[in-house]
Protein backbone atom coordinates (compact mmCIF):
# COMPACT_ATOMS: atom_id res chain seq x y z
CA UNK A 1 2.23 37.65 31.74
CA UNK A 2 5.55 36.99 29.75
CA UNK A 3 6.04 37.41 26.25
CA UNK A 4 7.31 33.75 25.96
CA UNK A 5 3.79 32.97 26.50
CA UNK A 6 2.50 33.84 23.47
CA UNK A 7 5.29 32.13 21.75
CA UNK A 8 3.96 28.36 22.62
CA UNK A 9 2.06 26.37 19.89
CA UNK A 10 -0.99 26.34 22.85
CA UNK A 11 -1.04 29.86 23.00
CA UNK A 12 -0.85 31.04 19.79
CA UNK A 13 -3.30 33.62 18.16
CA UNK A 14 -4.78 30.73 16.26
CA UNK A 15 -5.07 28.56 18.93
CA UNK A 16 -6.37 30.98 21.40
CA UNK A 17 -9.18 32.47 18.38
CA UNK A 18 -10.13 29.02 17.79
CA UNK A 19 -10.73 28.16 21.54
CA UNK A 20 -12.85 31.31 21.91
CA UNK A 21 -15.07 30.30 19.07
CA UNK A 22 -15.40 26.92 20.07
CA UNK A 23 -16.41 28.22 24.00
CA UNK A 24 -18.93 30.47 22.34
CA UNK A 25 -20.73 27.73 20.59
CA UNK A 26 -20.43 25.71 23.92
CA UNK A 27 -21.87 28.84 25.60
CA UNK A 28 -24.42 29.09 23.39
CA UNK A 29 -25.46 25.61 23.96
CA UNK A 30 -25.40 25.58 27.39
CA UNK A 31 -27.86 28.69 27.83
CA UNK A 32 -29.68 28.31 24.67
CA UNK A 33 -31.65 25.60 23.83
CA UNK A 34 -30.39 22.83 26.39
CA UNK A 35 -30.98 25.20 29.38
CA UNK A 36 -34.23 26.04 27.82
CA UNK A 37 -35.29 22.19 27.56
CA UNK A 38 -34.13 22.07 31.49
CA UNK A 39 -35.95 24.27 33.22
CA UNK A 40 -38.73 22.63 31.21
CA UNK A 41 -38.57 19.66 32.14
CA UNK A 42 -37.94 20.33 35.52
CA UNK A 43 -41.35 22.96 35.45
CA UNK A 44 -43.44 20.14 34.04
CA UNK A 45 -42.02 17.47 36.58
CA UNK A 46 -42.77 20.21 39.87
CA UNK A 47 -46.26 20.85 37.91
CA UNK A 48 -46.78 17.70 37.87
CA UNK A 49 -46.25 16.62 41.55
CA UNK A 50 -48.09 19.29 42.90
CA UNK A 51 -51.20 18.56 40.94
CA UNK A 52 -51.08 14.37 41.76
CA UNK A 53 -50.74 15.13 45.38
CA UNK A 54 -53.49 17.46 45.24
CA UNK A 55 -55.40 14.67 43.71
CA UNK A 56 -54.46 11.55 45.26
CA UNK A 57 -51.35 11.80 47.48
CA UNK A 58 -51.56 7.65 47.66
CA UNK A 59 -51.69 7.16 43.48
CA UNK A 60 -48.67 10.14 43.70
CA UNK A 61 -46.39 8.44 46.34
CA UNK A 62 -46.67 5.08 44.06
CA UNK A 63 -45.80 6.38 40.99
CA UNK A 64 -42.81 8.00 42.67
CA UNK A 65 -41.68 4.18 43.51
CA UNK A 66 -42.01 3.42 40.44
CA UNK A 67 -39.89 6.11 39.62
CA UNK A 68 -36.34 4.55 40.33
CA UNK A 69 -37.29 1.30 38.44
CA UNK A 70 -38.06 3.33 35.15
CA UNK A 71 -34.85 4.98 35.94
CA UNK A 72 -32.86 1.13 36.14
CA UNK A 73 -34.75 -0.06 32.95
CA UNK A 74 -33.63 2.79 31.38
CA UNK A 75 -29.99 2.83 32.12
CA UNK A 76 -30.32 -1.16 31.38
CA UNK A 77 -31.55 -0.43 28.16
CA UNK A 78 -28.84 1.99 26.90
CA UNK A 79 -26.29 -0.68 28.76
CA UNK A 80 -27.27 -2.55 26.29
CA UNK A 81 -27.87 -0.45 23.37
CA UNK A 82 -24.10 0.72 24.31
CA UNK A 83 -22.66 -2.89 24.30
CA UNK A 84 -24.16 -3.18 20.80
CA UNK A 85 -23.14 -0.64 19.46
CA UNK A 86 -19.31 -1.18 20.65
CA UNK A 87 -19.67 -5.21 19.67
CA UNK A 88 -20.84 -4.13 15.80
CA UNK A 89 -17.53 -1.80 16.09
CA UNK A 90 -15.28 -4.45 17.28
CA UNK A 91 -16.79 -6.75 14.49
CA UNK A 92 -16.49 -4.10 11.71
CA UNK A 93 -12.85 -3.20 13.18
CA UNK A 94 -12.06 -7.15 13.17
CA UNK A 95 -13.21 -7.98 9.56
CA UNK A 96 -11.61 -4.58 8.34
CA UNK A 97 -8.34 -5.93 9.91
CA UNK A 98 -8.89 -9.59 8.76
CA UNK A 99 -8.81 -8.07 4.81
CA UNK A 100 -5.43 -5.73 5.68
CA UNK A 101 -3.88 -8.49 7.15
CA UNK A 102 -4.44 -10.75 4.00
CA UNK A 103 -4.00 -8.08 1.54
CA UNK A 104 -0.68 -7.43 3.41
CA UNK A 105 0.20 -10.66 3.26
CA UNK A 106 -0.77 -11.18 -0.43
CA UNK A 107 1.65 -8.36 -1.07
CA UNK A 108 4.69 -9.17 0.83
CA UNK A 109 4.20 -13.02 -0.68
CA UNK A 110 4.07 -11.33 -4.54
CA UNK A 111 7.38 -9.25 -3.19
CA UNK A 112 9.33 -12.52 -2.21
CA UNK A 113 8.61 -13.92 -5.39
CA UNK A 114 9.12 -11.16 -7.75
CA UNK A 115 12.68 -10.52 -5.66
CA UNK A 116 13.04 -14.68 -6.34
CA UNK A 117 12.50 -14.66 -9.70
CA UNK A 118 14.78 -11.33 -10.23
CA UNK A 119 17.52 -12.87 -8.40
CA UNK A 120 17.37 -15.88 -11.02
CA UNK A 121 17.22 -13.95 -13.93
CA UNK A 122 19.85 -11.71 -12.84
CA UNK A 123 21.99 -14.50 -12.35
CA UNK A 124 21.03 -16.63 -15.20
CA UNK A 125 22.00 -13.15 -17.08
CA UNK A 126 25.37 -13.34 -15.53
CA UNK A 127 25.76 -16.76 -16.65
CA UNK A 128 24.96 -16.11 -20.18
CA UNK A 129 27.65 -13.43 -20.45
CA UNK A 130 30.34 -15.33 -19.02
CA UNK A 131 29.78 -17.87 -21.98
CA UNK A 132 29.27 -15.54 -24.50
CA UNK A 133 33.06 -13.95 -23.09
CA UNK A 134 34.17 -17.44 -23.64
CA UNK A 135 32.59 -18.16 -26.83
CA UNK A 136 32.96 -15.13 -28.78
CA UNK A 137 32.15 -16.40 -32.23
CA UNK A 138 29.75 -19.58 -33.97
CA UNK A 139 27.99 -20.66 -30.70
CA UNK A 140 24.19 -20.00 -31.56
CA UNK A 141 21.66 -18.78 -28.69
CA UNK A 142 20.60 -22.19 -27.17
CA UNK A 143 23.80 -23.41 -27.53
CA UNK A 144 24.89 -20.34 -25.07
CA UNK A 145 21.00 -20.47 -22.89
CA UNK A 146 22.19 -24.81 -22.36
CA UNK A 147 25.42 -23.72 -21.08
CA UNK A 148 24.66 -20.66 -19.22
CA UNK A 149 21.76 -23.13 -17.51
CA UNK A 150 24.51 -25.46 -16.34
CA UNK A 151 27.38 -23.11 -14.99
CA UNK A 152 24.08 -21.96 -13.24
CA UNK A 153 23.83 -24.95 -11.84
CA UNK A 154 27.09 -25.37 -10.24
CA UNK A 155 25.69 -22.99 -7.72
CA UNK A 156 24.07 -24.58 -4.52
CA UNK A 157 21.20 -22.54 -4.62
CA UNK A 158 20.41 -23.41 -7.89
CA UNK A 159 21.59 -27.37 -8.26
CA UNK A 160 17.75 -27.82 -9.21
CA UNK A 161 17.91 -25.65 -12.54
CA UNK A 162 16.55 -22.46 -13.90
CA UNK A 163 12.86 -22.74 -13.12
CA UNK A 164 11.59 -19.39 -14.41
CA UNK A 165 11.76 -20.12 -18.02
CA UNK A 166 8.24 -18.65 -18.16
CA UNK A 167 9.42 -15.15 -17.56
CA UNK A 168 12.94 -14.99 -18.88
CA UNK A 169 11.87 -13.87 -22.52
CA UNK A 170 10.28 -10.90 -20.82
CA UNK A 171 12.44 -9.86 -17.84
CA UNK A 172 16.07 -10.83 -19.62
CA UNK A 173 16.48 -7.56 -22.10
CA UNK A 174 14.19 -4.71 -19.85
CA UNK A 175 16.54 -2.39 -18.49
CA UNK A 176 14.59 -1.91 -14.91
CA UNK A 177 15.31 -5.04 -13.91
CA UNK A 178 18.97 -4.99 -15.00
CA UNK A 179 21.48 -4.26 -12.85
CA UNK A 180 24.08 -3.55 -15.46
CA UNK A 181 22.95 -0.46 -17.89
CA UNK A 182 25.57 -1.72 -20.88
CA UNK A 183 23.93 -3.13 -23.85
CA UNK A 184 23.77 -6.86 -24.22
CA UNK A 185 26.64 -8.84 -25.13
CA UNK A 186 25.37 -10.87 -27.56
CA UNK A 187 24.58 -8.28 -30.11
CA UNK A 188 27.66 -6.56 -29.41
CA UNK A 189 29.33 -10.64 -30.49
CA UNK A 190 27.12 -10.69 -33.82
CA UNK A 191 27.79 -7.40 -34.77
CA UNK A 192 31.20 -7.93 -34.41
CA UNK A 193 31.14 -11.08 -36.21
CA UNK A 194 29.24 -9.98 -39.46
CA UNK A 195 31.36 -6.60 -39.61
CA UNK A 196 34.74 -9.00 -39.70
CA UNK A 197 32.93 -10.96 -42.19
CA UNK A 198 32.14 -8.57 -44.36
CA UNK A 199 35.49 -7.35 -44.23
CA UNK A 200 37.37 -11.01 -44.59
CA UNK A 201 35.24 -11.64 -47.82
CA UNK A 202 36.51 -10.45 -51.39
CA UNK A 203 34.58 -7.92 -52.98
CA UNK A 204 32.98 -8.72 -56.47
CA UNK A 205 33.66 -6.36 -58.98
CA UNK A 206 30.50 -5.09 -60.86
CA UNK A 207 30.26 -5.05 -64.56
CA UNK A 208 30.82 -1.42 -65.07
CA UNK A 209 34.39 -2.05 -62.41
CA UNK A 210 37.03 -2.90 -65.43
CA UNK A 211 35.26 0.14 -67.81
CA UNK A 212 35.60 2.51 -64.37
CA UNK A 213 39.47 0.68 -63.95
CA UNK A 214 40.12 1.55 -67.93
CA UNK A 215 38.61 5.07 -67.74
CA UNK A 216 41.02 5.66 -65.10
């Protein structure tokens, strides 16, 4: 035997240790208890031949017709007790596929919608940002969300409007569903705005200012 035997998956110590318990238990059942039940049968059939031709060959040779018909009625009966059992299994395997089926289906339908609605928001969101790049200063949030809504709307795929006003509050500022990472724009624009201002404005002088002036 070659050593490149031993090196297949088949043949492997594991394989081959597991095989030889598994033949052992078969073993075991085959001369144990089965082989056993066998020749007991088999003993008590014999036995019981012998004695009912002893007693009344006729009444012996009768019941051995009837023999082969027990036989039928039996096989007949676990026909059927088999086509049962297989027809509950194709049921169960049915109604289990009937629920994966519509749970699949339920979850690629909530997938094409979620992707719908992302698609809008994202580009509603691009929308917004081209007017606030436009309108840098004094345009107030609606103002921007109106026009935003309508240079949305020069798109064919969305001549009908933003429809997914519901969900634009919550999906329009979370980061997951953003494609761009940079903060929004319009608190960058506000910021911007009150810091220039703040600066444009003249400063009031306090009341202690002239003393601080005349110190110096």
């Amino acid at each position: 035997m070659e050593i490149s035997w031993f090196d297949e998956a088949e043949h492997s110590s594991g394989a081959i240790g597991a095989r030889l318990t598994t033949d052992a238990v078969a073993m075991r059942s085959l001369v144990g208890d089965a082989l056993a039940l066998l020749v007991q049968n088999i003993a008590t059939v014999v036995a019981g031949l012998i004695i009912a031709f002893k007693s009344n060959w006729e009444l012996a040779l009768l019941i051995l017709v009837l023999f082969p018909l027990m036989g039928i009625s039996g096989y007949i009966r676990w026909k059927s007790l088999k086509d049962q059992f297989w027809s509950r299994v194709e049921s169960d395997y049915n109604n289990l596929k009937a629920v994966f089926i519509t749970e699949l289906r339920v979850k690629r339908s909530l997938q094409c919608q979620m992707q719908t609605i992302l698609t809008s928001v994202n580009k509603l969101r691009e929308c917004v940002r081209q007017i606030e790049n436009l309108h840098p200063n004094g345009a107030s949030d609606q103002d921007i969300m109106n026009r935003a809504k309508a240079l949305l709307m020069q798109d064919k795929k969305y001549n009908k409007g933003f429809k997914f006003d519901h969900v634009w509050s919550i999906l329009k500022d979370i980061s997951k569903f953003s494609n761009d990472t940079s903060p929004p724009q319009l608190s960058q624009r506000r910021r911007v705005y009150i810091c220039s201002s703040q600066s444009d404005s003249p400063g009031t002088e306090s009341p202690t200012s002239p003393n601080l002036a005349s110190s110096n």
